[in-house]
PDB file of N, CA and C in Angstrom:
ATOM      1  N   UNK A   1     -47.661  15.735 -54.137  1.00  0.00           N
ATOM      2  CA  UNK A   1     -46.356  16.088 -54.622  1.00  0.00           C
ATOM      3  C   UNK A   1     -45.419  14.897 -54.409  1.00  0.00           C
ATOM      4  N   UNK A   2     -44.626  14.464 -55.396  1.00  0.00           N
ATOM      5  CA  UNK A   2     -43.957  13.280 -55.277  1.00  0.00           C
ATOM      6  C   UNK A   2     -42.963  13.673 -54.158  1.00  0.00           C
ATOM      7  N   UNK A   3     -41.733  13.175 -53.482  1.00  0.00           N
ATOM      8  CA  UNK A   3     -41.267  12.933 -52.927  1.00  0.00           C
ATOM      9  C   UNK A   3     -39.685  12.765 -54.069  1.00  0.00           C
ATOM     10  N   UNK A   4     -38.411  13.567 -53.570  1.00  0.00           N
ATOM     11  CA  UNK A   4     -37.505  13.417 -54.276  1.00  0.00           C
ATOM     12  C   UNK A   4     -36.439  12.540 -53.071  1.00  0.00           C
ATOM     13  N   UNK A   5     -35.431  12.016 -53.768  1.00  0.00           N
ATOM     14  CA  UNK A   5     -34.650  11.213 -53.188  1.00  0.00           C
ATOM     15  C   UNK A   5     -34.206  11.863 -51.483  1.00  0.00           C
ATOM     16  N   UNK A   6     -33.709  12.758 -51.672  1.00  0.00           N
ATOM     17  CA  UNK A   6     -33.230  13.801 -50.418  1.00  0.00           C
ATOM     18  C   UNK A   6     -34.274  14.059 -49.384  1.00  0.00           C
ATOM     19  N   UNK A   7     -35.314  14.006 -49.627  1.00  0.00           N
ATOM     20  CA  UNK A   7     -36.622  13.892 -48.899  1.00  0.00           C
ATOM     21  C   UNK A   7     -37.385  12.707 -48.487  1.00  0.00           C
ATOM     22  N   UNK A   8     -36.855  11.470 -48.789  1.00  0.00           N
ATOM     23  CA  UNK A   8     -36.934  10.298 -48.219  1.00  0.00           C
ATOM     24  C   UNK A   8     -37.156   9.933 -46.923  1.00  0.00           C
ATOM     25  N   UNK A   9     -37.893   9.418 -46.749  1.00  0.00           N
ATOM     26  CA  UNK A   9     -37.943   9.335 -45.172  1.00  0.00           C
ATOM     27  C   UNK A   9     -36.999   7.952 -44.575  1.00  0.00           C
ATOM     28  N   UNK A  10     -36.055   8.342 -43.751  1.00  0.00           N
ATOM     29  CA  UNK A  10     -35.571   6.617 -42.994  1.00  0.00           C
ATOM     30  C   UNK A  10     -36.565   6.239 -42.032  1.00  0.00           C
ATOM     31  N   UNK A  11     -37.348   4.981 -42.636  1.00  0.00           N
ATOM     32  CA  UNK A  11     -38.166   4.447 -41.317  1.00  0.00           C
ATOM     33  C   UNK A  11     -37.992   2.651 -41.513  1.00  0.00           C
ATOM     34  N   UNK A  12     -37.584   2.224 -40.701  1.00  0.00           N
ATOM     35  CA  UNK A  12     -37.112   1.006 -40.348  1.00  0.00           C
ATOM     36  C   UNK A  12     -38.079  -0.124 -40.119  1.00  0.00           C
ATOM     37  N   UNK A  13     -38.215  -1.325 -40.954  1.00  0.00           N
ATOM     38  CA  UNK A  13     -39.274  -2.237 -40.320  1.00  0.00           C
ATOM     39  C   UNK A  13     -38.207  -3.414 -39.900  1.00  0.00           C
ATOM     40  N   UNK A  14     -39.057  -4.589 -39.002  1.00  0.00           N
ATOM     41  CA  UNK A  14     -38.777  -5.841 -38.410  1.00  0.00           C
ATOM     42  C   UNK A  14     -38.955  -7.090 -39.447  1.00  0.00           C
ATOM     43  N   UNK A  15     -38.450  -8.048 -39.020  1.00  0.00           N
ATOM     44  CA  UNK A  15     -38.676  -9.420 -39.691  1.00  0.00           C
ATOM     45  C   UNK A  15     -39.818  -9.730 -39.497  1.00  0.00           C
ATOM     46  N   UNK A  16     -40.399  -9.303 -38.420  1.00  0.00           N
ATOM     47  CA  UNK A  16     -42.268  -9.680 -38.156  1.00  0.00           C
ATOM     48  C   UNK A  16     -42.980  -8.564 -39.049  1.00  0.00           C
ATOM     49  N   UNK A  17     -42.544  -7.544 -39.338  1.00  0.00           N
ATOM     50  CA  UNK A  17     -43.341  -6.967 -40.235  1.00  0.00           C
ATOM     51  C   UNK A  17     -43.157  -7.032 -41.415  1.00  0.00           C
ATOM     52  N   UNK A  18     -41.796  -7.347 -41.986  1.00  0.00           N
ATOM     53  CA  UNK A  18     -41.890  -7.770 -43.610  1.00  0.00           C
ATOM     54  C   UNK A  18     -42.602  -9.370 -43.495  1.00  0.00           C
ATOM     55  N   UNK A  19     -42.811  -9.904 -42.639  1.00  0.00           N
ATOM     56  CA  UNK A  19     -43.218 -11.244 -43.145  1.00  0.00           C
ATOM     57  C   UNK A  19     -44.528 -11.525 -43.138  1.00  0.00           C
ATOM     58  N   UNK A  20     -45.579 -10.159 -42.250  1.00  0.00           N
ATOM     59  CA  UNK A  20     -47.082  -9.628 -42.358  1.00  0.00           C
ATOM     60  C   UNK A  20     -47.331  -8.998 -43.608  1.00  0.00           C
ATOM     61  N   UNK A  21     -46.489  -7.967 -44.031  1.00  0.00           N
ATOM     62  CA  UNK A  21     -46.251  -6.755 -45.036  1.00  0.00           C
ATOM     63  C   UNK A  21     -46.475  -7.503 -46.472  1.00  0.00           C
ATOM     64  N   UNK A  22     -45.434  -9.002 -46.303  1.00  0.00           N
ATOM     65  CA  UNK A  22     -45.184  -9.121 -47.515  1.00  0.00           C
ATOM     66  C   UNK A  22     -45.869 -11.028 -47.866  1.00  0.00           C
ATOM     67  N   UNK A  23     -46.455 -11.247 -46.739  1.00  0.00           N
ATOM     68  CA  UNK A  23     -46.838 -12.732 -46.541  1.00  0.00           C
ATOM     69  C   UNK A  23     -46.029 -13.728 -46.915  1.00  0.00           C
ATOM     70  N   UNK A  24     -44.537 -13.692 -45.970  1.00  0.00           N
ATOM     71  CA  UNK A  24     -43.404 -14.423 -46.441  1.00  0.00           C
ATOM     72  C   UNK A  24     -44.091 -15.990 -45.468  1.00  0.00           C
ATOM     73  N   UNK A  25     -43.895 -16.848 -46.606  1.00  0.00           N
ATOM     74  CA  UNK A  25     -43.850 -17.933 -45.885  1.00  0.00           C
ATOM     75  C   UNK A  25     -42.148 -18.266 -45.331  1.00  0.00           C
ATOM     76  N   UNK A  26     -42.089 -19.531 -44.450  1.00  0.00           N
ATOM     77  CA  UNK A  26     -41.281 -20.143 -43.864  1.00  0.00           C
ATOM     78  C   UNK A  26     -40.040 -20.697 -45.020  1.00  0.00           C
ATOM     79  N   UNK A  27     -40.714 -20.872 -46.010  1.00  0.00           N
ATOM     80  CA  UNK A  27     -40.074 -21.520 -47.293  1.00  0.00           C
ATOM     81  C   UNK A  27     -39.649 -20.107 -47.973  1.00  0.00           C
ATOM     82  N   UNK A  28     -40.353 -18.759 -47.917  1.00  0.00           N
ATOM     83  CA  UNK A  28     -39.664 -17.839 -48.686  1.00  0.00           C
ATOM     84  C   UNK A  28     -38.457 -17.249 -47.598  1.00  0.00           C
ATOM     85  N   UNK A  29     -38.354 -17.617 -46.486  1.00  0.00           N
ATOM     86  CA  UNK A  29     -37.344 -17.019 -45.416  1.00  0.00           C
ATOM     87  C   UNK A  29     -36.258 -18.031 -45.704  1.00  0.00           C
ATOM     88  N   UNK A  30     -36.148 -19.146 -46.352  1.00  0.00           N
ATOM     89  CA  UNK A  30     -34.785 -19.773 -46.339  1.00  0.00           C
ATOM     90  C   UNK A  30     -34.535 -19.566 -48.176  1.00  0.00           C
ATOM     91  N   UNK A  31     -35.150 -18.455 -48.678  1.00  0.00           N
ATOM     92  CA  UNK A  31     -34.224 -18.036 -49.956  1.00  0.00           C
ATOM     93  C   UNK A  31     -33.292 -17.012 -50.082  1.00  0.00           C
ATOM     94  N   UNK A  32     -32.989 -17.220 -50.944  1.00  0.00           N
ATOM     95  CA  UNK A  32     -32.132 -15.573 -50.836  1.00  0.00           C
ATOM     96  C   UNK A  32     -32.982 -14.306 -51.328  1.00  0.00           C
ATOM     97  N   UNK A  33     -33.052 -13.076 -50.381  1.00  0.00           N
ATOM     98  CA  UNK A  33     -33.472 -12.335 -50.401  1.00  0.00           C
ATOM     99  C   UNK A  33     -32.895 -10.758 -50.967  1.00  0.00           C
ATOM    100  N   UNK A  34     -33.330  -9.929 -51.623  1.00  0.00           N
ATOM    101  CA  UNK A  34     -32.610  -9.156 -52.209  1.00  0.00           C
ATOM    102  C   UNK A  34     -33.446  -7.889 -51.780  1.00  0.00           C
ATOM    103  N   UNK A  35     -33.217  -7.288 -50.591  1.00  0.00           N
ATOM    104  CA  UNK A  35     -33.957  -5.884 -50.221  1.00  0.00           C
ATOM    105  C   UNK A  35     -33.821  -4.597 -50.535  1.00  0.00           C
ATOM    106  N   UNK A  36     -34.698  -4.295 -51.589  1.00  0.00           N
ATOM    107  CA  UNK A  36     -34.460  -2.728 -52.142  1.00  0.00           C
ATOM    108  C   UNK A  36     -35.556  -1.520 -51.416  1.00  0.00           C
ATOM    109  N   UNK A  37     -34.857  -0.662 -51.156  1.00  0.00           N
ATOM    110  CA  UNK A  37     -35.346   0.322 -50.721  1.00  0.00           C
ATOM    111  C   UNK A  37     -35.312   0.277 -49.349  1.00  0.00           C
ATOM    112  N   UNK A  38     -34.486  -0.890 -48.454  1.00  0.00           N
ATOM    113  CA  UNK A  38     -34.836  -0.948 -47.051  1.00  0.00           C
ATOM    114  C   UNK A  38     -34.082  -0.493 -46.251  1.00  0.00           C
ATOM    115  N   UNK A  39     -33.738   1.029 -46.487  1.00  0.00           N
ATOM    116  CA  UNK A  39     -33.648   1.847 -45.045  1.00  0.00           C
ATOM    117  C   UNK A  39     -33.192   1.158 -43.447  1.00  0.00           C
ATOM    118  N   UNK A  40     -33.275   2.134 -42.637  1.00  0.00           N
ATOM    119  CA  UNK A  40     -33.176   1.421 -41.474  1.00  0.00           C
ATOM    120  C   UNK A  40     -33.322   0.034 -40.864  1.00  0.00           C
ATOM    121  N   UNK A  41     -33.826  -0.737 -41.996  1.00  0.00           N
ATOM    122  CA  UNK A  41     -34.598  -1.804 -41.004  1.00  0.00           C
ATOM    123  C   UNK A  41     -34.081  -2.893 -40.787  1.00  0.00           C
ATOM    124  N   UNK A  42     -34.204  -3.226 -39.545  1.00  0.00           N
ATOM    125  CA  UNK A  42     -33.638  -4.282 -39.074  1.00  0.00           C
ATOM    126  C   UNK A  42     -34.102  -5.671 -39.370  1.00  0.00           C
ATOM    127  N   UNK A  43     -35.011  -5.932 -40.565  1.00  0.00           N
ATOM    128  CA  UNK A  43     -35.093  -6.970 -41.353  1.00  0.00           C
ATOM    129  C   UNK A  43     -33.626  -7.963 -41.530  1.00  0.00           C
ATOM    130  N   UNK A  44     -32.613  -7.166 -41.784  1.00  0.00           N
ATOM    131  CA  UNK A  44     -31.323  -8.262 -42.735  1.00  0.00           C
ATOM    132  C   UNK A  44     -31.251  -8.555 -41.618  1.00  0.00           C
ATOM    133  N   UNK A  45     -30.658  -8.221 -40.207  1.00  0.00           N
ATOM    134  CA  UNK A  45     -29.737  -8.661 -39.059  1.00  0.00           C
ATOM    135  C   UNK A  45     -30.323  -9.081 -38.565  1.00  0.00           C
ATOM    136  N   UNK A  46     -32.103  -9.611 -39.059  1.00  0.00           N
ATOM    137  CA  UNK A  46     -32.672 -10.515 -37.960  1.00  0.00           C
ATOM    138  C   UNK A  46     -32.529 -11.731 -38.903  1.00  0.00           C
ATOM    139  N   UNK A  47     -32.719 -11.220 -40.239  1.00  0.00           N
ATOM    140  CA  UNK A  47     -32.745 -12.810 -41.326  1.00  0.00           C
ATOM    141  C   UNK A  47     -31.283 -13.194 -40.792  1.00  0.00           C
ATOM    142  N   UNK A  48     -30.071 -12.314 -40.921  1.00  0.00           N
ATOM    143  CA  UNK A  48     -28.798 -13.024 -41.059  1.00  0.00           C
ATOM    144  C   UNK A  48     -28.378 -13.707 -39.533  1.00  0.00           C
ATOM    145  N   UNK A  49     -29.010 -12.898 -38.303  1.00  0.00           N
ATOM    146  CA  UNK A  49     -29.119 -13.498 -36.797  1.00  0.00           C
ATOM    147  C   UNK A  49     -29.839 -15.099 -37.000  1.00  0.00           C
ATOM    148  N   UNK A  50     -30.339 -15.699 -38.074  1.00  0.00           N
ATOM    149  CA  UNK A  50     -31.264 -16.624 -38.373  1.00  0.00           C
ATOM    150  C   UNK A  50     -30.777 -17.331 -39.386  1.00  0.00           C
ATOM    151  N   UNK A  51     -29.660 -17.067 -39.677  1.00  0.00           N
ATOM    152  CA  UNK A  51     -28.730 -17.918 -40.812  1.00  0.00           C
ATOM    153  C   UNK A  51     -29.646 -17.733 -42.138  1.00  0.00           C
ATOM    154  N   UNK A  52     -30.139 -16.481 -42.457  1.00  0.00           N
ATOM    155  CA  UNK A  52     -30.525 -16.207 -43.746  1.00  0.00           C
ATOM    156  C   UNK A  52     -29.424 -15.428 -44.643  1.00  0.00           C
ATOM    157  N   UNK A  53     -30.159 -15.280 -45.939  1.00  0.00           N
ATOM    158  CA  UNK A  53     -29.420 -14.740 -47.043  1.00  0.00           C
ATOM    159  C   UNK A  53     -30.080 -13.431 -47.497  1.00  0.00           C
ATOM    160  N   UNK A  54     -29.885 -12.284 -47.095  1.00  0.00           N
ATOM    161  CA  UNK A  54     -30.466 -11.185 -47.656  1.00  0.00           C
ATOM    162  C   UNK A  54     -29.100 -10.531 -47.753  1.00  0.00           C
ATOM    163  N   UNK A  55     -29.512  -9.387 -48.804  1.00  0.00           N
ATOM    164  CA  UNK A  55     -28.437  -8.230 -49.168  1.00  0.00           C
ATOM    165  C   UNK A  55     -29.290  -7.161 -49.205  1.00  0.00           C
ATOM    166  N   UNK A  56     -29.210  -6.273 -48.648  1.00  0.00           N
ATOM    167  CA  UNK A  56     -30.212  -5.065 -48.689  1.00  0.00           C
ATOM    168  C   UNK A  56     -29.519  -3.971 -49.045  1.00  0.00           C
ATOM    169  N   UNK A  57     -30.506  -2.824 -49.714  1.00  0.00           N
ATOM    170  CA  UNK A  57     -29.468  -1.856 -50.429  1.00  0.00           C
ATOM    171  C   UNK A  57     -30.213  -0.979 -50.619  1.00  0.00           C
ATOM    172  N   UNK A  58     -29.963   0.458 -50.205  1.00  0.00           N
ATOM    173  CA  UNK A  58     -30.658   2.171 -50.269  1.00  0.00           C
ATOM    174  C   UNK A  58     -29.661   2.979 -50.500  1.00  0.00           C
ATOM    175  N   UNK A  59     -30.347   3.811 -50.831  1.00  0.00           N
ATOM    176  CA  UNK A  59     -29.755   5.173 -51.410  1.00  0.00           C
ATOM    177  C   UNK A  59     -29.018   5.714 -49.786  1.00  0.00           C
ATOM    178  N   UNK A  60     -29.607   5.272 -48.787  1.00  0.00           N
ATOM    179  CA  UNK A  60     -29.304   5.706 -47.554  1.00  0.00           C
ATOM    180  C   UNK A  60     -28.048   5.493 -46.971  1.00  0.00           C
ATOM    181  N   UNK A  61     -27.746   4.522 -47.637  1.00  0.00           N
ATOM    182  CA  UNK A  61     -26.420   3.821 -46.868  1.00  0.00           C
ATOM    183  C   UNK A  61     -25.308   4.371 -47.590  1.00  0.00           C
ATOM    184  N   UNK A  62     -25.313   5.330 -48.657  1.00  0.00           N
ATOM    185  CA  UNK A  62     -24.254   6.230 -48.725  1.00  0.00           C
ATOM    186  C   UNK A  62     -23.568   7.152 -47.822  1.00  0.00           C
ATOM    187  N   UNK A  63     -24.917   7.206 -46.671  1.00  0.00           N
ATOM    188  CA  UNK A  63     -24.208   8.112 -45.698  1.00  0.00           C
ATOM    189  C   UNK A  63     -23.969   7.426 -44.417  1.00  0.00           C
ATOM    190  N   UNK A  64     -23.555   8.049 -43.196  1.00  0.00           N
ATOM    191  CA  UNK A  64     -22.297   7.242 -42.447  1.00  0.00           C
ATOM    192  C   UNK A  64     -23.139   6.932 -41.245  1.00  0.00           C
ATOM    193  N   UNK A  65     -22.894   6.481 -40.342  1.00  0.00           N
ATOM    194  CA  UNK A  65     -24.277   6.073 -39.270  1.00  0.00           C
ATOM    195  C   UNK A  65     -24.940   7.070 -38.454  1.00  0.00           C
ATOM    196  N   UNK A  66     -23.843   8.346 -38.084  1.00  0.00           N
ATOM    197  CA  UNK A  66     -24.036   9.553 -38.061  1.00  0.00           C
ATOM    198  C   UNK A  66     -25.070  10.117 -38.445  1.00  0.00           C
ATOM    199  N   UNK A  67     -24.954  10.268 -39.796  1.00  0.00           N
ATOM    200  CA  UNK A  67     -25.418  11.391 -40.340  1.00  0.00           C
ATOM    201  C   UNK A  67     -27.294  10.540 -40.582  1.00  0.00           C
ATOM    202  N   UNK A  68     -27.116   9.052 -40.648  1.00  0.00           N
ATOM    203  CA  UNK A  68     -28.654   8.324 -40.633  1.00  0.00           C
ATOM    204  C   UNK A  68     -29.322   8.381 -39.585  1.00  0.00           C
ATOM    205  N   UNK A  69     -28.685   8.268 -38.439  1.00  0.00           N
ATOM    206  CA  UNK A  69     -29.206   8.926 -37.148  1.00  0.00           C
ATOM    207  C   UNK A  69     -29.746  10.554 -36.870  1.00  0.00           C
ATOM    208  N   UNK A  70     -28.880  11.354 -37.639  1.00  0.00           N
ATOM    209  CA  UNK A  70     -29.274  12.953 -37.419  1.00  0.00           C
ATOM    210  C   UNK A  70     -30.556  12.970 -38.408  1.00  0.00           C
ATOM    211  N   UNK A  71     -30.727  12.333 -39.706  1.00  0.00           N
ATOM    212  CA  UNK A  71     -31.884  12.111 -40.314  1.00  0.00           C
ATOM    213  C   UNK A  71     -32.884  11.667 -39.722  1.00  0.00           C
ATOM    214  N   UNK A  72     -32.922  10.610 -38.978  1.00  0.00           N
ATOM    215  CA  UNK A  72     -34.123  10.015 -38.347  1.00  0.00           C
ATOM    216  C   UNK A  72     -34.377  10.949 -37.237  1.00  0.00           C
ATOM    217  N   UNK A  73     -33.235  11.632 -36.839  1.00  0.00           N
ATOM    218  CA  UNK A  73     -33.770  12.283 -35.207  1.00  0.00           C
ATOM    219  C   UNK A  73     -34.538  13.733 -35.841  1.00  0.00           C
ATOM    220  N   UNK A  74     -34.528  13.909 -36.799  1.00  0.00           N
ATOM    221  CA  UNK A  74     -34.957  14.569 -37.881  1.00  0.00           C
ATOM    222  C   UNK A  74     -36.281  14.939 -38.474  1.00  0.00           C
ATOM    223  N   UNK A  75     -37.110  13.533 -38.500  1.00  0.00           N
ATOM    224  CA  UNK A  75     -38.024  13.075 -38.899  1.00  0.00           C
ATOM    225  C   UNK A  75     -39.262  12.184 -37.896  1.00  0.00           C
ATOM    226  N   UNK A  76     -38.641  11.759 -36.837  1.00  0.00           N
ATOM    227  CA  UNK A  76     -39.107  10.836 -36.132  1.00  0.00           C
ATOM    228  C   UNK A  76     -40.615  11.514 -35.213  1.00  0.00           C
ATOM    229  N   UNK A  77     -39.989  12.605 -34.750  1.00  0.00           N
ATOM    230  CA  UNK A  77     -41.188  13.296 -34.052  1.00  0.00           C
ATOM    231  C   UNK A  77     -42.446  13.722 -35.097  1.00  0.00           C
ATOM    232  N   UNK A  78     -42.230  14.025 -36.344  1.00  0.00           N
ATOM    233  CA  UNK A  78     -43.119  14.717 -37.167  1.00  0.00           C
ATOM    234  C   UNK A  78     -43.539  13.390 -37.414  1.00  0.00           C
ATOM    235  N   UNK A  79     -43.380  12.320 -38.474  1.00  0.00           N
ATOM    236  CA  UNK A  79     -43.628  11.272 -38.182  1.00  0.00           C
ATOM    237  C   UNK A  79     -45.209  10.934 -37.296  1.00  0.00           C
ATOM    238  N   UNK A  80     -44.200  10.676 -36.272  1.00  0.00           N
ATOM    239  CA  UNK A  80     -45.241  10.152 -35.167  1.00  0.00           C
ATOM    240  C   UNK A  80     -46.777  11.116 -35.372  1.00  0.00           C
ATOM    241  N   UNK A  81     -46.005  12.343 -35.025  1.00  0.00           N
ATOM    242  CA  UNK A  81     -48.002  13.365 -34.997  1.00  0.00           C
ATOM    243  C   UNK A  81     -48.397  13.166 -35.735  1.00  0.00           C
ATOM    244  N   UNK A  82     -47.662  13.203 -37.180  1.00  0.00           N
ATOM    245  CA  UNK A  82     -48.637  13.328 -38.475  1.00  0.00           C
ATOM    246  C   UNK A  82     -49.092  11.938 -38.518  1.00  0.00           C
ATOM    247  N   UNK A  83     -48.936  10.697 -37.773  1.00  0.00           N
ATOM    248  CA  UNK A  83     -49.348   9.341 -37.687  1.00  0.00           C
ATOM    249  C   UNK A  83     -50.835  10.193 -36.884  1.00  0.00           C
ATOM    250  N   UNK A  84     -50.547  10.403 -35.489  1.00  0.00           N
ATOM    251  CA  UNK A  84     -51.871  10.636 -34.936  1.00  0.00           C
ATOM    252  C   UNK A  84     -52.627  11.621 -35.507  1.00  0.00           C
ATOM    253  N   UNK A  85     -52.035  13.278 -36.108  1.00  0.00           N
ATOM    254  CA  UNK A  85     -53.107  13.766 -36.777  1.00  0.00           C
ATOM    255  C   UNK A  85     -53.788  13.165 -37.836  1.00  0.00           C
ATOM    256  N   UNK A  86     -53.410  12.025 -38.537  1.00  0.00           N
ATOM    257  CA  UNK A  86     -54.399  11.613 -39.518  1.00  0.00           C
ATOM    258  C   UNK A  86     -54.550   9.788 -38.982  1.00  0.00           C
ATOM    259  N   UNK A  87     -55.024   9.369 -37.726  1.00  0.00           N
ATOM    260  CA  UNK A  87     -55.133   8.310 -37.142  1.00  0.00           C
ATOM    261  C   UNK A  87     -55.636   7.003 -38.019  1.00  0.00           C
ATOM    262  N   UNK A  88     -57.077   8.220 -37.818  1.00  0.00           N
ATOM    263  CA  UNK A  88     -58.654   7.487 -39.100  1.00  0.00           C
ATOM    264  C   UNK A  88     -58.144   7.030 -40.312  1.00  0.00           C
ATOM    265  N   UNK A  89     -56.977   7.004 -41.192  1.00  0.00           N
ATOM    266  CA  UNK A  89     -56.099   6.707 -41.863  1.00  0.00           C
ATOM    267  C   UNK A  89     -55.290   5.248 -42.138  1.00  0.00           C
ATOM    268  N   UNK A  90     -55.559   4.881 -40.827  1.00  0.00           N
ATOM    269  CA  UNK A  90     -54.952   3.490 -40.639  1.00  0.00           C
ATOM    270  C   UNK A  90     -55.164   2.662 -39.871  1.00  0.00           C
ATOM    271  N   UNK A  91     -54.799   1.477 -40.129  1.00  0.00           N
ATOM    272  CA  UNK A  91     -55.655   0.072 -39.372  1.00  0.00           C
ATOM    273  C   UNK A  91     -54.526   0.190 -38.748  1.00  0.00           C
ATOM    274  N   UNK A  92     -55.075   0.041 -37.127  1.00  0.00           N
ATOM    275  CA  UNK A  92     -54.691   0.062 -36.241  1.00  0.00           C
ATOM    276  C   UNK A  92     -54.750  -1.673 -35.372  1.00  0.00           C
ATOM    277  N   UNK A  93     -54.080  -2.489 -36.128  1.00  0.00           N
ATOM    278  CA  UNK A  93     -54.188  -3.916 -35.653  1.00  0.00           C
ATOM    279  C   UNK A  93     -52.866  -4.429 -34.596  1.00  0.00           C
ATOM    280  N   UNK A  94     -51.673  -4.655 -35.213  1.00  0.00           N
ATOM    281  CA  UNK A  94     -50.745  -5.418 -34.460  1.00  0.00           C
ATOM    282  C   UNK A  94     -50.217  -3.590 -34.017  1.00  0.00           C
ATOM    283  N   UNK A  95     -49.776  -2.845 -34.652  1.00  0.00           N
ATOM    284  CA  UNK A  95     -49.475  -1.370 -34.389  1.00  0.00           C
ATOM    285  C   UNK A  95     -50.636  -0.730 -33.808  1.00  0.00           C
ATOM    286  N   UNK A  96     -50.743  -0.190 -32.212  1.00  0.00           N
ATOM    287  CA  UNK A  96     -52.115  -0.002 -31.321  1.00  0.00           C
ATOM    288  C   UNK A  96     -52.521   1.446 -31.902  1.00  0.00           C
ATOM    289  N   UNK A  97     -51.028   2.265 -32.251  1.00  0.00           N
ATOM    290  CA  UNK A  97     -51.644   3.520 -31.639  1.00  0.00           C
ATOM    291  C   UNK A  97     -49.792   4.522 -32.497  1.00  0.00           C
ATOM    292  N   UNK A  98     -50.330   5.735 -32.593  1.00  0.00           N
ATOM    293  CA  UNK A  98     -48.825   6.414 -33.450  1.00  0.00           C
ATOM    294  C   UNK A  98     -47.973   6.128 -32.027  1.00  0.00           C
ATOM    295  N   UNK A  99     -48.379   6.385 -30.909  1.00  0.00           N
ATOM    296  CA  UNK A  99     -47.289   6.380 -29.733  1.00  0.00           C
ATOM    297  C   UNK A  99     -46.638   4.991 -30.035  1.00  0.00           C
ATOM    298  N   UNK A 100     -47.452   3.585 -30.035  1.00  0.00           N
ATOM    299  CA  UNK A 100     -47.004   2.606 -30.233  1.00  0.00           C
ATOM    300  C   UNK A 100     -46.029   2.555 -31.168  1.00  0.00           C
ATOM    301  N   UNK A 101     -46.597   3.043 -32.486  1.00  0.00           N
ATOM    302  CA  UNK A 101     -45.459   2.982 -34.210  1.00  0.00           C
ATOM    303  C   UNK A 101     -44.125   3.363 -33.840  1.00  0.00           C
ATOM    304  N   UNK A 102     -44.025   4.813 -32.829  1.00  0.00           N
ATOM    305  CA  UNK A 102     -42.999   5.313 -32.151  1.00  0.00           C
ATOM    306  C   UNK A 102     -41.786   4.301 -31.364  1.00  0.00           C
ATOM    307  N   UNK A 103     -42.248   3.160 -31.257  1.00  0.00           N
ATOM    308  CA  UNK A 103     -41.736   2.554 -30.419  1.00  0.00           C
ATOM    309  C   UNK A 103     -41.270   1.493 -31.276  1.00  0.00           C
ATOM    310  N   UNK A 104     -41.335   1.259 -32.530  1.00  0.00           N
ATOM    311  CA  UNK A 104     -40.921   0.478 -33.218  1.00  0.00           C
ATOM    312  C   UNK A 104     -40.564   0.801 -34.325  1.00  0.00           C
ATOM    313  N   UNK A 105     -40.326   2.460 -34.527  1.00  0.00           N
ATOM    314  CA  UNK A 105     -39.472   2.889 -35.605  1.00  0.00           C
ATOM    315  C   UNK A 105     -38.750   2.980 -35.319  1.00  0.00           C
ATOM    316  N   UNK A 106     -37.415   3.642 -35.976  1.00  0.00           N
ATOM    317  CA  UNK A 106     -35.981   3.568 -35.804  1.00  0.00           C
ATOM    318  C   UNK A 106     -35.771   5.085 -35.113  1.00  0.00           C
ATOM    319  N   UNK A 107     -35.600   4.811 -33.514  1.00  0.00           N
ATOM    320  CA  UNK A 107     -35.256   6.239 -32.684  1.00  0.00           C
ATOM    321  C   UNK A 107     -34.161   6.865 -32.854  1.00  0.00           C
ATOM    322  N   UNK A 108     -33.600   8.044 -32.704  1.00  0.00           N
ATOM    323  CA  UNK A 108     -32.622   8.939 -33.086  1.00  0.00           C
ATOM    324  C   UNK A 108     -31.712   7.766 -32.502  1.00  0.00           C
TER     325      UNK A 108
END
């Protein structure tokens, strides 16, 4: 079943994981970057902590920091189990374990 906008999940990635995710070289980190769909993640404020150029932009950020927090605190626990009930599911390399993922998604 597809997934409608309102049912979106906020889950947040790092500058170390868009640059695994997306095999950014060193040369694609000093362009300007244009992030769609990126939710929580603390991707821009590590590029812009780094004198980069990103603009990032979601449907999410219509709402107020509040209400993105009551979403994630929302989602975060189900999340996680349904990470460990379906484990066998995923490569488990730089991310050890769902407890681990837990620890590097975006907490209430």
């Amino acid at each position: 079943m597809a997934k409608k906008l309102g049912q979106a999940v906020p889950w947040g990635r790092s500058l170390e994981e868009y640059v695994r995710m997306f095999d950014l070289s060193p040369r694609d980190l000093e362009s300007k970057i244009l992030d769609c769909g990126a939710g929580p993640a603390s991707f821009n404020a590590e590029m812009c902590g780094r004198g980069g150029s990103v603009v990032s932009c979601d449907p999410i950020y219509a709402l107020s920091v509040d209400e993105i927090r009551k979403r994630i605190g929302g989602v975060y626990g189900s999340l996680v189990d349904g990470a460990d009930q379906h484990r066998e599911n995923f490569v488990w390399r730089e991310i050890k374990s769902p407890a681990h993922l837990g620890k590097y998604a975006c907490r209430p």
